[in-house]
PDB file of N, CA and C in Angstrom:
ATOM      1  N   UNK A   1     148.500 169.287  88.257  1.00  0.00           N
ATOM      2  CA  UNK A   1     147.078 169.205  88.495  1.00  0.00           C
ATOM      3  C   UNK A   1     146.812 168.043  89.452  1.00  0.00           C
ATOM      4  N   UNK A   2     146.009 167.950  90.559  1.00  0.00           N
ATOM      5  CA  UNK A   2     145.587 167.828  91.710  1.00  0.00           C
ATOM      6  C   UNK A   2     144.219 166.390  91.201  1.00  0.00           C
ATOM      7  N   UNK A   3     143.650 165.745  91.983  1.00  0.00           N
ATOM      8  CA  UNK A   3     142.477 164.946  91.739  1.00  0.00           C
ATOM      9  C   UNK A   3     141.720 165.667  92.852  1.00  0.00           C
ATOM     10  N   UNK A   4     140.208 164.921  92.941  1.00  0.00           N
ATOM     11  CA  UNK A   4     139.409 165.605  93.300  1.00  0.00           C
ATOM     12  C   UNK A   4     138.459 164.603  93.837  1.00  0.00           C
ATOM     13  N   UNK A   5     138.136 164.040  94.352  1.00  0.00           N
ATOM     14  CA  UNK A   5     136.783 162.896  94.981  1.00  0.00           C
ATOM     15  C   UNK A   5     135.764 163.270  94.757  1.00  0.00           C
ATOM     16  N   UNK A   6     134.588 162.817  94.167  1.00  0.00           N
ATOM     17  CA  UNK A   6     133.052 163.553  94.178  1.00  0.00           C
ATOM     18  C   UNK A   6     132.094 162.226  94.465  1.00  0.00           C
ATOM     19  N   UNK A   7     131.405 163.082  95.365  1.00  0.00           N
ATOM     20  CA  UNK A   7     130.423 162.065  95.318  1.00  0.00           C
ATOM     21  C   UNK A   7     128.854 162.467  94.979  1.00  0.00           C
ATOM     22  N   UNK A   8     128.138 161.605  94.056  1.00  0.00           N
ATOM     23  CA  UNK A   8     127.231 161.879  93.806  1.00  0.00           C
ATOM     24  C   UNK A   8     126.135 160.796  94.182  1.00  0.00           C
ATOM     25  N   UNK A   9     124.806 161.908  94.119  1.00  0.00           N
ATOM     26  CA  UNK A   9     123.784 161.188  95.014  1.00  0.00           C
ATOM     27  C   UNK A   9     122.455 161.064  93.279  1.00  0.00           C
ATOM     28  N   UNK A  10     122.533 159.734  93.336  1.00  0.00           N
ATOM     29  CA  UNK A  10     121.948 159.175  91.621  1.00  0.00           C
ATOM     30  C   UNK A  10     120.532 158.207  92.267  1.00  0.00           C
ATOM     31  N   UNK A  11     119.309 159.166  91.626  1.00  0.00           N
ATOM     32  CA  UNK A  11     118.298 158.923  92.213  1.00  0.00           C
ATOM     33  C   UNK A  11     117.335 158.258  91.015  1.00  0.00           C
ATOM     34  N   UNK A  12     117.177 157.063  91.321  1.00  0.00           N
ATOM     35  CA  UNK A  12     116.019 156.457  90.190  1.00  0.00           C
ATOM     36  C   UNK A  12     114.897 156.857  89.742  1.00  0.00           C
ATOM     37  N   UNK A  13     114.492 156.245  88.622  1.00  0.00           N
ATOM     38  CA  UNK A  13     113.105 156.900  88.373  1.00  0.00           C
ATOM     39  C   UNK A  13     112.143 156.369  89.278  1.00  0.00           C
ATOM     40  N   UNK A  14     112.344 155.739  89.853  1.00  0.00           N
ATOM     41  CA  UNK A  14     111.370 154.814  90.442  1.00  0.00           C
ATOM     42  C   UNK A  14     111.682 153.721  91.567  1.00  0.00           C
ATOM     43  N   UNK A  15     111.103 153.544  92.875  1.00  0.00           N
ATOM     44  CA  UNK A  15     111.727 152.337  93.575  1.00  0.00           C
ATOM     45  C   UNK A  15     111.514 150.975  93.142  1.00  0.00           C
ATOM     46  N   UNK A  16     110.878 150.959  91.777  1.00  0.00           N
ATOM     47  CA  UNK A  16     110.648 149.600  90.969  1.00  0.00           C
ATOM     48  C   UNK A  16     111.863 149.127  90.100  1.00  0.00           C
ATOM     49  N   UNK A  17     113.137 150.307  89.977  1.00  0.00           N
ATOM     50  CA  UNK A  17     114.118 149.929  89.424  1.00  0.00           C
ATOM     51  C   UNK A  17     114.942 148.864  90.461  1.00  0.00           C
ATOM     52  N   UNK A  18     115.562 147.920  89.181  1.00  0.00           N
ATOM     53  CA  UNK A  18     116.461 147.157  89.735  1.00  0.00           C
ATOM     54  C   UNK A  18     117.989 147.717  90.460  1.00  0.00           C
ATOM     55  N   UNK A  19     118.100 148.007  91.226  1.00  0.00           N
ATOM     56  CA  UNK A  19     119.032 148.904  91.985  1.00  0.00           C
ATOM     57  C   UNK A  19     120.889 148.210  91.108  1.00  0.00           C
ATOM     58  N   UNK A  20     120.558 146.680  91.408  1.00  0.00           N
ATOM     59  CA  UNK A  20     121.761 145.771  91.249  1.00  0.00           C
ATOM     60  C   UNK A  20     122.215 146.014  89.832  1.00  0.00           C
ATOM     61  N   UNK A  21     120.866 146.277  89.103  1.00  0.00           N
ATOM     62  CA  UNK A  21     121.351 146.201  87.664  1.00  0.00           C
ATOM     63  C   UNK A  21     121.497 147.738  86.959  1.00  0.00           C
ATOM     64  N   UNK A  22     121.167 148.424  88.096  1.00  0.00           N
ATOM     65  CA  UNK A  22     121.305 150.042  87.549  1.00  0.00           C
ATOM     66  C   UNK A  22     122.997 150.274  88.130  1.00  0.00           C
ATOM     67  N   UNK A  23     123.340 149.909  89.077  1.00  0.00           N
ATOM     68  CA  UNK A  23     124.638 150.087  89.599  1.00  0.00           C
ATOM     69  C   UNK A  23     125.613 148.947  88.576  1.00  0.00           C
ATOM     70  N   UNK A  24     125.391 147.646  87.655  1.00  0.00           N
ATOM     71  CA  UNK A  24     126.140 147.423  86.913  1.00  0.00           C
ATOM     72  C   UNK A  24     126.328 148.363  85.381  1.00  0.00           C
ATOM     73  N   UNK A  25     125.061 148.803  85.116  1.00  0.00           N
ATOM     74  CA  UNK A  25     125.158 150.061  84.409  1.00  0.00           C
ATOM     75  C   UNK A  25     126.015 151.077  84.735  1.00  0.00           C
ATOM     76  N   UNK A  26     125.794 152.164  85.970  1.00  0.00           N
ATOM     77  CA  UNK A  26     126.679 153.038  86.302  1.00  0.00           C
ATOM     78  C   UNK A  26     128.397 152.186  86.217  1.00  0.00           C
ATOM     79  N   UNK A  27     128.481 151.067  86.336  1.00  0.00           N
ATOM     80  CA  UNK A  27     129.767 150.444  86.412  1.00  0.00           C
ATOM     81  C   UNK A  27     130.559 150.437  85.264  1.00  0.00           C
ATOM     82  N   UNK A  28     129.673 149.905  84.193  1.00  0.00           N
ATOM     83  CA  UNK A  28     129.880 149.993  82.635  1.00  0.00           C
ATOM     84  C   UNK A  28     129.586 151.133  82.049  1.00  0.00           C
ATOM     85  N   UNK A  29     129.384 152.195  82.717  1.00  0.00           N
ATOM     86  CA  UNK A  29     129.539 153.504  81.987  1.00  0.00           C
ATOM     87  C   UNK A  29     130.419 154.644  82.317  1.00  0.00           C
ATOM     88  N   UNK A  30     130.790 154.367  83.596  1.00  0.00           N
ATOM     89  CA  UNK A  30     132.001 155.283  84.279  1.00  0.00           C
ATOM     90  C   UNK A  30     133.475 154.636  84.221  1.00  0.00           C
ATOM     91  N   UNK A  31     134.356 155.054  83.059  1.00  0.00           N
ATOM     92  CA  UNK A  31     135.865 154.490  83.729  1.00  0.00           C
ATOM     93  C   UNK A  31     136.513 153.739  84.764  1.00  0.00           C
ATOM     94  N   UNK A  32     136.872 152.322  84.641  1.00  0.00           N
ATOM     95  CA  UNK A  32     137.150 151.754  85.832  1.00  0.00           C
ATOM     96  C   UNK A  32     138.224 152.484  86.899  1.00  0.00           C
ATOM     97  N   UNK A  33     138.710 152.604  86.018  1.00  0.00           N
ATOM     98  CA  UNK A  33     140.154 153.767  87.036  1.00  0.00           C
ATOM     99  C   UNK A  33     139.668 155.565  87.746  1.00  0.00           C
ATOM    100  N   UNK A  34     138.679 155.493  86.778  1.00  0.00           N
ATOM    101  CA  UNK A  34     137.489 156.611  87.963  1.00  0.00           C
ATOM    102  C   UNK A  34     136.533 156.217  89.298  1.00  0.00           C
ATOM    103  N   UNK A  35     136.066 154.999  89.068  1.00  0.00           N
ATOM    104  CA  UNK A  35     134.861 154.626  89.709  1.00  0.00           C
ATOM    105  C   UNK A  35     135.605 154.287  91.007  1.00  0.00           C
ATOM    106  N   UNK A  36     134.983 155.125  92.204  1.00  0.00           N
ATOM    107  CA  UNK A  36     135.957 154.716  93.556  1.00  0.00           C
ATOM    108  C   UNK A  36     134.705 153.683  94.607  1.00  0.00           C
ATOM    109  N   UNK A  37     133.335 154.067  94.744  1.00  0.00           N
ATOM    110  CA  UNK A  37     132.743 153.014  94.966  1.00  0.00           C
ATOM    111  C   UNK A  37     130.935 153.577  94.569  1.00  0.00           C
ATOM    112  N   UNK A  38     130.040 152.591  95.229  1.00  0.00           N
ATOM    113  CA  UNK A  38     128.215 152.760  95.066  1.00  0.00           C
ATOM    114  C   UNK A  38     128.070 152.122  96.175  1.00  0.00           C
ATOM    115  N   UNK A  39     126.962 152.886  97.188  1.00  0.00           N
ATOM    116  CA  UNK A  39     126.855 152.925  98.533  1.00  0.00           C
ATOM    117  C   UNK A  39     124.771 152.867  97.859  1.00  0.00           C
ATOM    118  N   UNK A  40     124.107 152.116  98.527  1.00  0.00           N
ATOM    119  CA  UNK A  40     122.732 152.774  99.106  1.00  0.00           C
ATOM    120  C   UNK A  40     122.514 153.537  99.987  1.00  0.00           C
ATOM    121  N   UNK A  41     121.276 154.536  99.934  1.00  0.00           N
ATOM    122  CA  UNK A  41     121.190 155.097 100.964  1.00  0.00           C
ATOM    123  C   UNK A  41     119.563 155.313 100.594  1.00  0.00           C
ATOM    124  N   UNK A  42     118.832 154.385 101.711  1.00  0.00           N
ATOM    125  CA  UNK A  42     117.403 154.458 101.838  1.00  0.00           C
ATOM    126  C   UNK A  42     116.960 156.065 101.648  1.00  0.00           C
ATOM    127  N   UNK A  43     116.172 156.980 100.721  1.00  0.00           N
ATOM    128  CA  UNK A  43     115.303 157.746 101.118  1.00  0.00           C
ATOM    129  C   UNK A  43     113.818 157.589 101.635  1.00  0.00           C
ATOM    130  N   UNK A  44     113.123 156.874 101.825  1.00  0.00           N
ATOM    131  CA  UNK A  44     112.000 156.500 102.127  1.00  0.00           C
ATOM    132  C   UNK A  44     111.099 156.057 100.923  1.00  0.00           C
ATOM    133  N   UNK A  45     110.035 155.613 101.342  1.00  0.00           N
ATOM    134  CA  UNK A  45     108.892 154.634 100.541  1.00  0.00           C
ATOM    135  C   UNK A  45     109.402 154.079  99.906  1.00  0.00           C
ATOM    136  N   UNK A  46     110.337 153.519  99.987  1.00  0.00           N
ATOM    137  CA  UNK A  46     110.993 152.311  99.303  1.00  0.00           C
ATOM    138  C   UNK A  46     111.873 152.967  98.337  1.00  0.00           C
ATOM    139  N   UNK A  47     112.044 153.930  97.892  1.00  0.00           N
ATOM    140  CA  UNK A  47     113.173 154.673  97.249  1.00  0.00           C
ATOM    141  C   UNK A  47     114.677 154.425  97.905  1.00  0.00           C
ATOM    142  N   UNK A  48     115.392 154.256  97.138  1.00  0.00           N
ATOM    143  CA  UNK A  48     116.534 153.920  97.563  1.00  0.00           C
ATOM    144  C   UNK A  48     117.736 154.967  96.343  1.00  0.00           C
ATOM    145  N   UNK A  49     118.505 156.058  96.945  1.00  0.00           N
ATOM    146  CA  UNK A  49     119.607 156.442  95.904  1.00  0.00           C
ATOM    147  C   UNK A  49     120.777 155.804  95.958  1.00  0.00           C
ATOM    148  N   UNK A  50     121.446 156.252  95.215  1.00  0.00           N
ATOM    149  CA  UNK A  50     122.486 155.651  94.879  1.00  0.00           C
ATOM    150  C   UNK A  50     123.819 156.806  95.122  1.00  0.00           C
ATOM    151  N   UNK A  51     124.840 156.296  96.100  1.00  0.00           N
ATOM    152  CA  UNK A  51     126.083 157.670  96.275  1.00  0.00           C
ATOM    153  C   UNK A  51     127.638 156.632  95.720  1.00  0.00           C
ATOM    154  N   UNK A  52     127.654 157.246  94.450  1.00  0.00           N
ATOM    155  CA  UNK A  52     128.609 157.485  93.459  1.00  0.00           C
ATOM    156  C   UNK A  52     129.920 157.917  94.122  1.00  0.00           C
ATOM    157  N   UNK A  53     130.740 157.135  94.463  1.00  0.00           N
ATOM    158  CA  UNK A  53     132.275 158.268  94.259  1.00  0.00           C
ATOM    159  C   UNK A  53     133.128 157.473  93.509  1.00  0.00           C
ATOM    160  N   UNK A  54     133.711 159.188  92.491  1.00  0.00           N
ATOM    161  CA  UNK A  54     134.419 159.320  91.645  1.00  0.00           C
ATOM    162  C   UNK A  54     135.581 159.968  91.790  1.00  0.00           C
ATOM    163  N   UNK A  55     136.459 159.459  91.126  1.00  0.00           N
ATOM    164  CA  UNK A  55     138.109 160.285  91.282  1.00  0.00           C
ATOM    165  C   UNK A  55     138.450 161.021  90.083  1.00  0.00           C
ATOM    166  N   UNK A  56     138.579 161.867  89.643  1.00  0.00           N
ATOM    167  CA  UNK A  56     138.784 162.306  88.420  1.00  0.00           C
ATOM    168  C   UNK A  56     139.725 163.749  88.796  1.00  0.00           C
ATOM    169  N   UNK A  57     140.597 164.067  87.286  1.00  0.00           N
ATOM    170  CA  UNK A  57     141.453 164.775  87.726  1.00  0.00           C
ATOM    171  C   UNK A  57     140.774 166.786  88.226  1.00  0.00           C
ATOM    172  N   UNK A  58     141.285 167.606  88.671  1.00  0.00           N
ATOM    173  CA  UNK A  58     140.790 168.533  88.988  1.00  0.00           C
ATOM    174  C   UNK A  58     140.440 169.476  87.768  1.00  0.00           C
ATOM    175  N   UNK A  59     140.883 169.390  86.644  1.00  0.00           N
ATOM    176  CA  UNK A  59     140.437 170.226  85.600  1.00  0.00           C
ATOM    177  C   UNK A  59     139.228 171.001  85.215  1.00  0.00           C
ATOM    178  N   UNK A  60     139.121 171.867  84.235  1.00  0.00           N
ATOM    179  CA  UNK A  60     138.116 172.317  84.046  1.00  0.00           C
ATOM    180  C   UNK A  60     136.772 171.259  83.359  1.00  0.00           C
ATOM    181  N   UNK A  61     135.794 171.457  83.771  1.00  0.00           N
ATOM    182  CA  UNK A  61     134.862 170.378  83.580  1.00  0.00           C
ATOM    183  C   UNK A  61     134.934 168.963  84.888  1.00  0.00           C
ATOM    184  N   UNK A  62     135.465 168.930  84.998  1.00  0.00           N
ATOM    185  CA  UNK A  62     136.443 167.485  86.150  1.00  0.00           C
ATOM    186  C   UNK A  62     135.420 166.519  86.166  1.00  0.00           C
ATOM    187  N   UNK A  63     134.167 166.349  86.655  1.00  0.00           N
ATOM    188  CA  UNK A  63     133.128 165.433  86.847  1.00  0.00           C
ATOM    189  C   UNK A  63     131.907 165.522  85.795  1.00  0.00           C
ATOM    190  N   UNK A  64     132.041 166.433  85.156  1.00  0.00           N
ATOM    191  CA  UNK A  64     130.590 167.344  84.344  1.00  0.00           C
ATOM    192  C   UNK A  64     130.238 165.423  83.230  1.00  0.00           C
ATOM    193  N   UNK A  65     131.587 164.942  82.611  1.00  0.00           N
ATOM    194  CA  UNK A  65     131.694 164.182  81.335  1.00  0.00           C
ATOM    195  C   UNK A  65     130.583 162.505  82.459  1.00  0.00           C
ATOM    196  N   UNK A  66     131.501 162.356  83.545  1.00  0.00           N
ATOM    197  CA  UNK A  66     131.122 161.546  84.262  1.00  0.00           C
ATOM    198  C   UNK A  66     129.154 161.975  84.694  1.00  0.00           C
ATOM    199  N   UNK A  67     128.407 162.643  85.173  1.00  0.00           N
ATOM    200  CA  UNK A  67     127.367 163.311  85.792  1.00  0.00           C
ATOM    201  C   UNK A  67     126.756 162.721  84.056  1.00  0.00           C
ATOM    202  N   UNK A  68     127.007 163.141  83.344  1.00  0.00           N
ATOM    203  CA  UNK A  68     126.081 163.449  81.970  1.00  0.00           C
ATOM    204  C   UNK A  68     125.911 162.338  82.055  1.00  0.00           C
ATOM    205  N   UNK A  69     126.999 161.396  81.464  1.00  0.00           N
ATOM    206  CA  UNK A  69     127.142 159.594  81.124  1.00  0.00           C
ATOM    207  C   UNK A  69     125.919 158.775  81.852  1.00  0.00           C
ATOM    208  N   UNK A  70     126.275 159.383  83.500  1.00  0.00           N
ATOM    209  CA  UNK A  70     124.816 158.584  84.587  1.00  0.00           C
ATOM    210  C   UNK A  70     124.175 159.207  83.952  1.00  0.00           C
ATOM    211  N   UNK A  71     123.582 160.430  84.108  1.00  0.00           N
ATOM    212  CA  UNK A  71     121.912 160.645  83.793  1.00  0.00           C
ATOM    213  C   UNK A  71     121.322 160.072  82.711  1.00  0.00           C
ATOM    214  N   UNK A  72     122.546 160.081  81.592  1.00  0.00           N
ATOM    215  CA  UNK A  72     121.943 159.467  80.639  1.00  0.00           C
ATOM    216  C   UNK A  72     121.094 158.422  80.534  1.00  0.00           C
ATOM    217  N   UNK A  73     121.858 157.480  81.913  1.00  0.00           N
ATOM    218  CA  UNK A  73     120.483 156.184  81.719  1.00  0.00           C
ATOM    219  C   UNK A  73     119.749 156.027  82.294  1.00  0.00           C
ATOM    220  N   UNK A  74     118.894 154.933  81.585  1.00  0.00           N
ATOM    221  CA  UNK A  74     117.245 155.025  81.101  1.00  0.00           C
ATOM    222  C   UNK A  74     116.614 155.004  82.664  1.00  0.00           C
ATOM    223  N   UNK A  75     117.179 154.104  83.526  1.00  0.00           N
ATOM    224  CA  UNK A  75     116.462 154.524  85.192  1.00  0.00           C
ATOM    225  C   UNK A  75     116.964 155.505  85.819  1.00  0.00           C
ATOM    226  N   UNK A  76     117.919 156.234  85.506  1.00  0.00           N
ATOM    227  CA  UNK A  76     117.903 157.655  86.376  1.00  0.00           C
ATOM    228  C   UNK A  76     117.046 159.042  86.245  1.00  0.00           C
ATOM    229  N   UNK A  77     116.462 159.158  87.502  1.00  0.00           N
ATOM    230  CA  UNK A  77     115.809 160.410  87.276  1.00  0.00           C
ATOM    231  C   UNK A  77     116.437 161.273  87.205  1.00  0.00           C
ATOM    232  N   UNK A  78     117.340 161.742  88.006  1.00  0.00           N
ATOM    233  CA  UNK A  78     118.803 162.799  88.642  1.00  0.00           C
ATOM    234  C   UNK A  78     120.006 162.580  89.351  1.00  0.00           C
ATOM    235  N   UNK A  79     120.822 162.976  88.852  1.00  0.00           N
ATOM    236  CA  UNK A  79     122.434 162.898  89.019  1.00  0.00           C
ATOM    237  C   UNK A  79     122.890 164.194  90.097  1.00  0.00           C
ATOM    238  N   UNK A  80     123.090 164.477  91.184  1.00  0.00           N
ATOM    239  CA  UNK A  80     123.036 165.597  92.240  1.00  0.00           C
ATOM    240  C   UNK A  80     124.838 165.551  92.586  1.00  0.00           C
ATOM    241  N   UNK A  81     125.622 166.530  92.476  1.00  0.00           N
ATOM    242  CA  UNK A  81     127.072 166.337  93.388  1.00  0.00           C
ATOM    243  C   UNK A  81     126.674 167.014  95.020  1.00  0.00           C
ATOM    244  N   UNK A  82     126.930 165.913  95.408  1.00  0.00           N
ATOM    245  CA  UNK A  82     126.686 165.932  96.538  1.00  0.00           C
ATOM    246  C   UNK A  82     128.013 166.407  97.687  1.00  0.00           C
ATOM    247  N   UNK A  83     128.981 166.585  97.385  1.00  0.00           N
ATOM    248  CA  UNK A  83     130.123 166.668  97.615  1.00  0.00           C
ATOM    249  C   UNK A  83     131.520 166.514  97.312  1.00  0.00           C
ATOM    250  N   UNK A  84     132.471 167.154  97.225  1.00  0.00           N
ATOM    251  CA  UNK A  84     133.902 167.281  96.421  1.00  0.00           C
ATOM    252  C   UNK A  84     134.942 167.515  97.106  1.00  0.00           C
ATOM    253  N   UNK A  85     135.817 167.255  97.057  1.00  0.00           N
ATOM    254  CA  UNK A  85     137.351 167.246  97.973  1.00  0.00           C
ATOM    255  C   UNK A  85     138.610 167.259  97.372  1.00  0.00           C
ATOM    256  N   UNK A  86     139.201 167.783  97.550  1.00  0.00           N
ATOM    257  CA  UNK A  86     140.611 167.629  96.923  1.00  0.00           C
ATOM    258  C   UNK A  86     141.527 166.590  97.863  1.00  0.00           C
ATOM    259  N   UNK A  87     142.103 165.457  96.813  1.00  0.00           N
ATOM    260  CA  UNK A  87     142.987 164.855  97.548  1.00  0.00           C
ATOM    261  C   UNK A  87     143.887 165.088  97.165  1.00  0.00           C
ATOM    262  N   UNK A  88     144.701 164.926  98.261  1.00  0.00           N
ATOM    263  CA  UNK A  88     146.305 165.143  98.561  1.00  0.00           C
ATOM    264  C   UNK A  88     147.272 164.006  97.961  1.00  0.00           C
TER     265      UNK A  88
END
């Protein structure tokens, strides 16, 4: 079995969230040996998402355990896969 890169695009409830302290959250909730990095990416009016990449193995489910964990917290509005790859 193969790994897989995903990246996800993790959108706040609000541009009043603390970005720094929502990304030490996503940090402490995703596996360190999963978590590959957290990028900003301005959407406008001051909204700012958040792009997630994760390494996890290719299996059935592969990212689903990781996706749930983010949404779960309390400043995320939505958890989106934004893209997936198989690495070599």
């Amino acid at each position: 079995m193969g790994e897989v890169a995903v990246t996800l695009k993790v959108m706040p409830e609000s541009p009043e969230v603390d970005l720094e302290g929502l990304k030490e959250q996503i940090k402490n909730t995703v596996e360190e040996n999963v978590l590959e990095r957290i990028e900003e990416e301005p959407i406008g009016f001051g909204l700012v998402a958040l792009i997630v990449t994760i390494v996890v193995d290719d299996g059935e489910g592969g990212s689903e355990p990781t996706e749930e964990a983010i949404a779960a917290l309390d400043d995320v509005a939505t958890v989106e896969v934004t893209h997936m790859t198989r690495l070599m």
